[in-house]
C-alpha atoms as a PDB file:
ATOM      1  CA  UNK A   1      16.319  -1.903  -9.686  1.00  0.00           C
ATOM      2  CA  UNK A   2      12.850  -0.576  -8.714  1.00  0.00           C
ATOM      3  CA  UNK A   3      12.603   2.735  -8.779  1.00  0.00           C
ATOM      4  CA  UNK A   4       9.485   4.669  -8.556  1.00  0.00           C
ATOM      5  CA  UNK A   5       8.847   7.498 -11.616  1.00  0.00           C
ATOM      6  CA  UNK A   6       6.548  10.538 -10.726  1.00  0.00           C
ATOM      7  CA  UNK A   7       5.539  12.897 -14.071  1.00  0.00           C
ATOM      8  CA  UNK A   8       2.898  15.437 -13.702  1.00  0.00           C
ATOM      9  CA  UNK A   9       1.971  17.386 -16.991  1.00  0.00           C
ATOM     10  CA  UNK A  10      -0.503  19.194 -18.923  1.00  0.00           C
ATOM     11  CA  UNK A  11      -3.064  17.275 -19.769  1.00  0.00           C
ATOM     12  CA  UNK A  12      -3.488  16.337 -23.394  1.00  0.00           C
ATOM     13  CA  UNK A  13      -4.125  13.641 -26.166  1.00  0.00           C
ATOM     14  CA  UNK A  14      -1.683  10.637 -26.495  1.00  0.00           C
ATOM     15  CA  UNK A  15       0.669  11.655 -23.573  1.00  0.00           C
ATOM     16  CA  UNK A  16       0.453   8.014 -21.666  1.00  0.00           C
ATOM     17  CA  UNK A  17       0.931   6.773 -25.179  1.00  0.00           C
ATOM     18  CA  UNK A  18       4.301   8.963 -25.165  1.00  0.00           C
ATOM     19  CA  UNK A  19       5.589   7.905 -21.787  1.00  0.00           C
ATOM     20  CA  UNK A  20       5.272   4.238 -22.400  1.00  0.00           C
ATOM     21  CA  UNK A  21       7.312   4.394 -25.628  1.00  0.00           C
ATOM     22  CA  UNK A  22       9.864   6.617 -23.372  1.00  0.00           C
ATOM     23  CA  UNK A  23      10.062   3.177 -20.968  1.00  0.00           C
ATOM     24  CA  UNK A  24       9.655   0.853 -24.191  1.00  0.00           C
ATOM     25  CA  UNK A  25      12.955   2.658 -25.758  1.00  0.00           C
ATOM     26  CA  UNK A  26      14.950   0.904 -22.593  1.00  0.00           C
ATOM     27  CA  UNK A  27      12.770  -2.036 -22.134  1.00  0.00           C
ATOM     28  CA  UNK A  28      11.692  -0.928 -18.641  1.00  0.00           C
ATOM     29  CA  UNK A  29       9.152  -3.340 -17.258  1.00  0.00           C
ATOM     30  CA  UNK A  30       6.090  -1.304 -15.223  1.00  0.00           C
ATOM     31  CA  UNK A  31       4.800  -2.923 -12.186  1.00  0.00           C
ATOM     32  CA  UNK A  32       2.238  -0.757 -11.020  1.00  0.00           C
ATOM     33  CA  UNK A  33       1.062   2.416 -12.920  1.00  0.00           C
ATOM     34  CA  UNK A  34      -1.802   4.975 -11.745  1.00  0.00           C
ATOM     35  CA  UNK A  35      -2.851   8.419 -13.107  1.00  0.00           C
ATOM     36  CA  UNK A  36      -5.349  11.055 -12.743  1.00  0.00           C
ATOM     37  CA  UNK A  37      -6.084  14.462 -14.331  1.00  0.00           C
ATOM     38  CA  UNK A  38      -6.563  17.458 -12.331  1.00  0.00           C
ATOM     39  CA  UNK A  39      -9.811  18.831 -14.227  1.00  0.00           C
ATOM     40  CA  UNK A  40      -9.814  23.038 -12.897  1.00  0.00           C
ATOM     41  CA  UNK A  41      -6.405  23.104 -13.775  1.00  0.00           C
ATOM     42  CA  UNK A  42      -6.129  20.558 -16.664  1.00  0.00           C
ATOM     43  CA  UNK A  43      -3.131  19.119 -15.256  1.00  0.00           C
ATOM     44  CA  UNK A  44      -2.193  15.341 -15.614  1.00  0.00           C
ATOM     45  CA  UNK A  45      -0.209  13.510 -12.965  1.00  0.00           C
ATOM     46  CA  UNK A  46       1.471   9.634 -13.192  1.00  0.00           C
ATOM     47  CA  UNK A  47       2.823   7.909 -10.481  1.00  0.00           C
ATOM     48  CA  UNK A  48       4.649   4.508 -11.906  1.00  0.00           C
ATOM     49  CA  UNK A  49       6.783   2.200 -10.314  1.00  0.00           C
ATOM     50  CA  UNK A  50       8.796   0.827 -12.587  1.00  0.00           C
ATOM     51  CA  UNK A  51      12.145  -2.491 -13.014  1.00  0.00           C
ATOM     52  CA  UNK A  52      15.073  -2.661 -14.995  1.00  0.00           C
ATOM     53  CA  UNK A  53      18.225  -1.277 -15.901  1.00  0.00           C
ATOM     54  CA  UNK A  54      18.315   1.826 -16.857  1.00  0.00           C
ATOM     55  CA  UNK A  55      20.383   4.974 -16.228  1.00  0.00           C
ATOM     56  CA  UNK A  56      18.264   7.745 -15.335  1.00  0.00           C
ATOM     57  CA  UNK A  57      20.111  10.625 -16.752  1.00  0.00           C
ATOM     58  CA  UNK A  58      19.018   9.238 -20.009  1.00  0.00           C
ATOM     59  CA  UNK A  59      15.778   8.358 -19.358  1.00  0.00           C
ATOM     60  CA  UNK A  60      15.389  12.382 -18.154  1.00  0.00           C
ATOM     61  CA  UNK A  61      16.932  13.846 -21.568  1.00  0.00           C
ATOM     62  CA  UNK A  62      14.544  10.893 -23.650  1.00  0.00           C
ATOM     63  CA  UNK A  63      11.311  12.642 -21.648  1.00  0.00           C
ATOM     64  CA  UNK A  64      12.293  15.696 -22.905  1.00  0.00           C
ATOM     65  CA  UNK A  65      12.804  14.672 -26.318  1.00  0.00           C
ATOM     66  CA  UNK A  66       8.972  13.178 -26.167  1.00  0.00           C
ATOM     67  CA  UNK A  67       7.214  15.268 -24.536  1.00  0.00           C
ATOM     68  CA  UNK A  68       7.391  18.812 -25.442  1.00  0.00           C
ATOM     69  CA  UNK A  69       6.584  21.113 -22.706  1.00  0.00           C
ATOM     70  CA  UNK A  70       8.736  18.288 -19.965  1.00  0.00           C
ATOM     71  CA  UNK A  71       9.974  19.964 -16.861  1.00  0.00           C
ATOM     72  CA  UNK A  72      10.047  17.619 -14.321  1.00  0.00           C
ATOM     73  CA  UNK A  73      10.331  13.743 -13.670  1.00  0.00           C
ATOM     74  CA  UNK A  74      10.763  12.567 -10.549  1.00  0.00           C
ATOM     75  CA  UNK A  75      12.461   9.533  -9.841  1.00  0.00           C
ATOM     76  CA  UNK A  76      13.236   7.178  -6.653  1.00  0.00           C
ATOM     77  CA  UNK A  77      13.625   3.876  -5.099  1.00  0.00           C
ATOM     78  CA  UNK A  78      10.229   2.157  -4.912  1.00  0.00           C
ATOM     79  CA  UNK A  79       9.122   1.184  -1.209  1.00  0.00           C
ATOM     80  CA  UNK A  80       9.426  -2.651  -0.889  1.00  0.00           C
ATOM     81  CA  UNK A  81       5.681  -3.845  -0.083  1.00  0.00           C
ATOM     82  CA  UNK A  82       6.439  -6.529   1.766  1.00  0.00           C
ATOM     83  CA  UNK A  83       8.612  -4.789   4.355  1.00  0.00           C
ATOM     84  CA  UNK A  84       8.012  -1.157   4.184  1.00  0.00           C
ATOM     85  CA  UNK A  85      11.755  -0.413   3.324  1.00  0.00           C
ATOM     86  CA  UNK A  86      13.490   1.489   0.100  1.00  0.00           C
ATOM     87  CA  UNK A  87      14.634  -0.946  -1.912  1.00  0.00           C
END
């Protein structure tokens, strides 16, 4: 299953570091990962798309085990490149 995770967050030291040992924990593979930081507003956003089996009620309650201030992950099928369909 590809599935494509959205986090934005406040901005601080160590959070990718956090959020890969969130996928780690269920051996999700990443396929493509980018991020930025919103300077004015200090604000850090991730857009991942991400494989494997996983169910994603637990990957929500292990994000807001690691990081602290969590209040939203979004999460949904990846678009297929090759085709331009949900996958």
């Amino acid at each position: 299953m590809v599935q494509l995770l959205l986090i934005p967050y406040p901005d601080e030291s160590g959070l990718i570091y956090n959020i890969i040992g969130v996928l780690l924990r269920d051996s999700i593979n990443i396929i493509r990962n980018g991020e930025f930081v919103e300077r004015a507003g200090n604000h850090f956003f991730m857009r991942t798309e991400v494989a494997g089996t996983f169910d994603p009620e637990a990957l929500r309650a292990y994000f807001s085990t690691a990081l602290p201030f969590y209040a939203f992950m979004g999460l949904r099928e990846s678009i297929n490149q090759e085709n331009g369909l949900l996958t």
